[in-house]
N, C-alpha and C. Protein backbone atom coordinates (compact mmCIF):
# COMPACT_ATOMS: atom_id res chain seq x y z
N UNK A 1 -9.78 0.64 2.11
CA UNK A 1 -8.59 -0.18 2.01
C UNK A 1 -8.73 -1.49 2.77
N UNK A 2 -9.74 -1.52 3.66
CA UNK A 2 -9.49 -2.57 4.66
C UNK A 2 -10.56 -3.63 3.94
N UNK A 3 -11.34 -3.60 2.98
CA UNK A 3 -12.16 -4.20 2.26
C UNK A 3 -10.97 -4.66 0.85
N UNK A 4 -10.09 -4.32 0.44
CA UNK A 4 -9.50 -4.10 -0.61
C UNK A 4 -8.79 -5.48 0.05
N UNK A 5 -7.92 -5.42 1.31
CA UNK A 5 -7.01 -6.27 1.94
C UNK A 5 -7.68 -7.66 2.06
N UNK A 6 -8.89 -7.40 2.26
CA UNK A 6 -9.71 -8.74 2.58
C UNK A 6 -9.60 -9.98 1.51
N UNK A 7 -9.97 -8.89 0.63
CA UNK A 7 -9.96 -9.55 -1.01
C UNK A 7 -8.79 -10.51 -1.58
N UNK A 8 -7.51 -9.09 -1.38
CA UNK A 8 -6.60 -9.71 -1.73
C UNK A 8 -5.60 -11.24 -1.43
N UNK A 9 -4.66 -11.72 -2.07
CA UNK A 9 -3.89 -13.01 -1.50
C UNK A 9 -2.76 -12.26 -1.28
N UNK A 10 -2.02 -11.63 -1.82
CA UNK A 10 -0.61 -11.27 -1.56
C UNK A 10 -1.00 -9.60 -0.41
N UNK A 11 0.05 -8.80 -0.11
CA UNK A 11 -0.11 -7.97 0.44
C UNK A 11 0.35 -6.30 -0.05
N UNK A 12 0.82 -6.48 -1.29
CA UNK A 12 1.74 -5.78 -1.92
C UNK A 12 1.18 -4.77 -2.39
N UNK A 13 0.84 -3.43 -1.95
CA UNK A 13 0.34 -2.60 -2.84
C UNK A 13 1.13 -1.33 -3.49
N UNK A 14 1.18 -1.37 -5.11
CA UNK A 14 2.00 -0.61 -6.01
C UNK A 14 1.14 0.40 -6.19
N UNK A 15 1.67 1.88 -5.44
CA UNK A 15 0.82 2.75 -5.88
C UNK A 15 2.00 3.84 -6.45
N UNK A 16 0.97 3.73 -8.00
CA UNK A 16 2.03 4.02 -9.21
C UNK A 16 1.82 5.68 -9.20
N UNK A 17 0.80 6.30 -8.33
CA UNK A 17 0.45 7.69 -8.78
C UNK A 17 0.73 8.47 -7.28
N UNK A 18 0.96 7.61 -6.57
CA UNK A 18 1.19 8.20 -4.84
C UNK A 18 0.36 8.85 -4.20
N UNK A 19 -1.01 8.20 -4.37
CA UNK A 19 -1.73 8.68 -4.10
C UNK A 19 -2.70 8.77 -2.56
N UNK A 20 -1.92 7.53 -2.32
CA UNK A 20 -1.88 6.85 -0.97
C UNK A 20 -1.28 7.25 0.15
N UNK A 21 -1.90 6.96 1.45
CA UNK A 21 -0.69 8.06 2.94
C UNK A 21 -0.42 6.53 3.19
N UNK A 22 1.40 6.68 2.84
CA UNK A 22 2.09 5.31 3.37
C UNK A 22 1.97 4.73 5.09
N UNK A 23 1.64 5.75 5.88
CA UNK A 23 1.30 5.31 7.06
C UNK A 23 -0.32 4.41 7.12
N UNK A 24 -1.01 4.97 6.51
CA UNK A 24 -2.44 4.46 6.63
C UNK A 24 -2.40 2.84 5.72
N UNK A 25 -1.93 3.21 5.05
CA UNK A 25 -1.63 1.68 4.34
C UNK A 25 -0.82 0.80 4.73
N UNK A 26 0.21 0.92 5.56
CA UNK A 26 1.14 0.07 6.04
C UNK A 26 0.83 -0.71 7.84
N UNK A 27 -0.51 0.20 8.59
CA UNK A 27 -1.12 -0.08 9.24
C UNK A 27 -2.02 -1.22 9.26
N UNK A 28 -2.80 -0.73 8.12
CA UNK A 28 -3.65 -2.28 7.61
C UNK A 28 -2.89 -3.04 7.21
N UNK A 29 -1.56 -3.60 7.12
CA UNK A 29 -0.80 -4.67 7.46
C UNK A 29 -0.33 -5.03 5.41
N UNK A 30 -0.26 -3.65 4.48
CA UNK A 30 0.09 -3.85 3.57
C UNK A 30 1.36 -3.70 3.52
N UNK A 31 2.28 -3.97 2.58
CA UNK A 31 3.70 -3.63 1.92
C UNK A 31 3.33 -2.72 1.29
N UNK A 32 4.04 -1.15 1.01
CA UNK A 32 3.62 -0.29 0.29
C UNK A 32 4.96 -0.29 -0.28
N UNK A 33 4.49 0.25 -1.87
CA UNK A 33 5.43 0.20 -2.55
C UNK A 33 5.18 1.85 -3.53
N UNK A 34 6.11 2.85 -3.68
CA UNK A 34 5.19 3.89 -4.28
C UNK A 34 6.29 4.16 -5.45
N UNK A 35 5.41 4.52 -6.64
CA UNK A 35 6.71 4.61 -7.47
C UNK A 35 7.10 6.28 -7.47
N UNK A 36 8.43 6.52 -7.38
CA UNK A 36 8.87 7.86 -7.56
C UNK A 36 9.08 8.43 -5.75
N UNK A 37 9.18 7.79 -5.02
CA UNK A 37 9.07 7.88 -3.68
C UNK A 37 10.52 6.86 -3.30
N UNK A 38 11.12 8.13 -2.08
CA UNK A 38 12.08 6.84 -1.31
C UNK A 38 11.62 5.69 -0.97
N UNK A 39 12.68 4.69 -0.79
CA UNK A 39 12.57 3.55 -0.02
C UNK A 39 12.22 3.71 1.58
N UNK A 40 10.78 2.80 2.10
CA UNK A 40 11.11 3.45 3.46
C UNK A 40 11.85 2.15 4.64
């Protein structure tokens, strides 16, 4: 993920299958967005 962030311009990551641990992603300094998941 921290190679993924580098890449990117915006910070926004849509993870459509939730496949992702919203803590580990929101550490590396992303917006997580998950579909089918509360708002956190």
């Amino acid at each position: 993920l921290q190679r993924i962030r580098s890449l990117m311009k915006g910070d926004l990551i849509l993870d459509t299958r939730n496949v992702l641990e919203v803590e580990e992603v929101q550490k590396l300094g992303f917006r997580y967005e998950g579909v089918g998941r509360e708002a956190l």
